[in-house]
C-alpha atoms as a PDB file:
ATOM      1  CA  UNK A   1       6.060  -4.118 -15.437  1.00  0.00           C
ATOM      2  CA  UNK A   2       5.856  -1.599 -12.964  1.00  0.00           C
ATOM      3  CA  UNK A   3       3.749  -0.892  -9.615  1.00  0.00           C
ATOM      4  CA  UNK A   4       0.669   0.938  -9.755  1.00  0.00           C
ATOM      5  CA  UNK A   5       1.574   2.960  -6.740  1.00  0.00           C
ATOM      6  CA  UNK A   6      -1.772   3.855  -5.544  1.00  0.00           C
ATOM      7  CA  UNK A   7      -2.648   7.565  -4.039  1.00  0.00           C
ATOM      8  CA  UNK A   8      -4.535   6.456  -1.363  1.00  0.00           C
ATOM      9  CA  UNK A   9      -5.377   3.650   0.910  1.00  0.00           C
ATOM     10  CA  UNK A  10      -7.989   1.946  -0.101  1.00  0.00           C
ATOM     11  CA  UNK A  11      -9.905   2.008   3.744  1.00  0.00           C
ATOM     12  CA  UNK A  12      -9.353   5.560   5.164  1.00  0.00           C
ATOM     13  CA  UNK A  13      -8.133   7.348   2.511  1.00  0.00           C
ATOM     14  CA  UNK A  14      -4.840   8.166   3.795  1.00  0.00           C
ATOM     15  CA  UNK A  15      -2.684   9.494   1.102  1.00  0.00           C
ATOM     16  CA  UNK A  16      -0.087   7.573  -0.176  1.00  0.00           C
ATOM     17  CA  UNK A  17       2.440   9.224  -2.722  1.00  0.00           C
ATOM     18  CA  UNK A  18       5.200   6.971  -4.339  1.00  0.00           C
ATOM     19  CA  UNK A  19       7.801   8.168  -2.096  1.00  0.00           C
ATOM     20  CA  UNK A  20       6.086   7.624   0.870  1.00  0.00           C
ATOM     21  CA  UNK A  21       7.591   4.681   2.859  1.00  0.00           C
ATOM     22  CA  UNK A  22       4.104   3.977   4.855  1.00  0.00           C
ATOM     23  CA  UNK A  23       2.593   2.183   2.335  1.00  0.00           C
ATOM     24  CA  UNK A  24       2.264  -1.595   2.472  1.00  0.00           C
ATOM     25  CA  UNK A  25       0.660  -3.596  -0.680  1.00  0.00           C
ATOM     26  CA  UNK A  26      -0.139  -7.244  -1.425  1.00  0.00           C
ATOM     27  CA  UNK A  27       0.542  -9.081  -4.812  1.00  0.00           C
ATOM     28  CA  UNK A  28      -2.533  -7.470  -6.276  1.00  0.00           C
ATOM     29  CA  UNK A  29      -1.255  -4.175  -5.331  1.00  0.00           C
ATOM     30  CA  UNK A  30      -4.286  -3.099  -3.184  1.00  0.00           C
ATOM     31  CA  UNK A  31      -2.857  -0.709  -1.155  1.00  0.00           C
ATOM     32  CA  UNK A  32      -3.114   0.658   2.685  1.00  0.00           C
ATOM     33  CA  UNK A  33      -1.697   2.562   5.381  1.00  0.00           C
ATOM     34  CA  UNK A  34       0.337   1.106   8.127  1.00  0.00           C
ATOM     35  CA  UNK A  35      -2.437   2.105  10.791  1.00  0.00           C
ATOM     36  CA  UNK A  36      -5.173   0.045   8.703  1.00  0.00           C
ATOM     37  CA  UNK A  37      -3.075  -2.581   8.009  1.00  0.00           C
ATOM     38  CA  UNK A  38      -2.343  -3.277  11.300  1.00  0.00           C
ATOM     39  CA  UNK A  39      -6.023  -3.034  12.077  1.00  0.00           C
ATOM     40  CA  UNK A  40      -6.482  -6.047   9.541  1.00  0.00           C
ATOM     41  CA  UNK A  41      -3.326  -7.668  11.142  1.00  0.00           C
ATOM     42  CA  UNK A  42      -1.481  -7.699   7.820  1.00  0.00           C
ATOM     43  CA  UNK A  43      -3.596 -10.063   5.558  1.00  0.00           C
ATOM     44  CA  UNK A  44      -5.338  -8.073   3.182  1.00  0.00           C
ATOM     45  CA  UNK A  45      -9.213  -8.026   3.519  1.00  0.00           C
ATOM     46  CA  UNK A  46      -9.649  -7.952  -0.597  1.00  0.00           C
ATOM     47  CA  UNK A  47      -7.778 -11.003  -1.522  1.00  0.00           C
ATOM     48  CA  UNK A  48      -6.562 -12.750   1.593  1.00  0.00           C
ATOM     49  CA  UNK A  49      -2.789 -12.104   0.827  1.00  0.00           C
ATOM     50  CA  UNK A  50      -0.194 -10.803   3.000  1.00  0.00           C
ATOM     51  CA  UNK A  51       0.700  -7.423   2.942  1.00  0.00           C
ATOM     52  CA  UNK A  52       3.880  -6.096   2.780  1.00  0.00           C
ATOM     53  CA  UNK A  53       5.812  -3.004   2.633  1.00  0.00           C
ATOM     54  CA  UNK A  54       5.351  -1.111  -0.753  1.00  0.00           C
ATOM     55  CA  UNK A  55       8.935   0.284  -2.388  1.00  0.00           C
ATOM     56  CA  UNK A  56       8.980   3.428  -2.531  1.00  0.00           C
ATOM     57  CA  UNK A  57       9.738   5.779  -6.431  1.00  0.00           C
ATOM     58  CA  UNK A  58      11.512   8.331  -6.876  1.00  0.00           C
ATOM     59  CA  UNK A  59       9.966  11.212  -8.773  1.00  0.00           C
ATOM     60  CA  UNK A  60      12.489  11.480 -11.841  1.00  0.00           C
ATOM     61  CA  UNK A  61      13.774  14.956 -12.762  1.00  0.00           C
END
């Protein structure tokens, strides 16, 4: 089963695109920027989980 991979963050609205390396997620996949997850001090306000950096996907060909 594959990632979501979420556009945006879900607090500022940062984009977010699959390649992007900024991205951090928890195990529900709600997504954020690194700014805004620092601001929460990596425990994701949603769900209480820890949030950690998202992989990154390749666009295929």
């Amino acid at each position: 089963m594959a990632l979501e991979m979420r556009a945006e963050c879900e607090r500022c609205q940062t984009a977010l695109p699959p390649d992007s390396g900024a991205a951090l997620i928890c195990s529900y996949e709600c997504t954020f920027c690194q700014s805004c997850g620092d601001n929460v001090r990596g425990i994701c306000p949603n769900c209480g989980g820890q949030l950690l950096p998202r992989p990154t996907r390749i666009a295929a060909d």
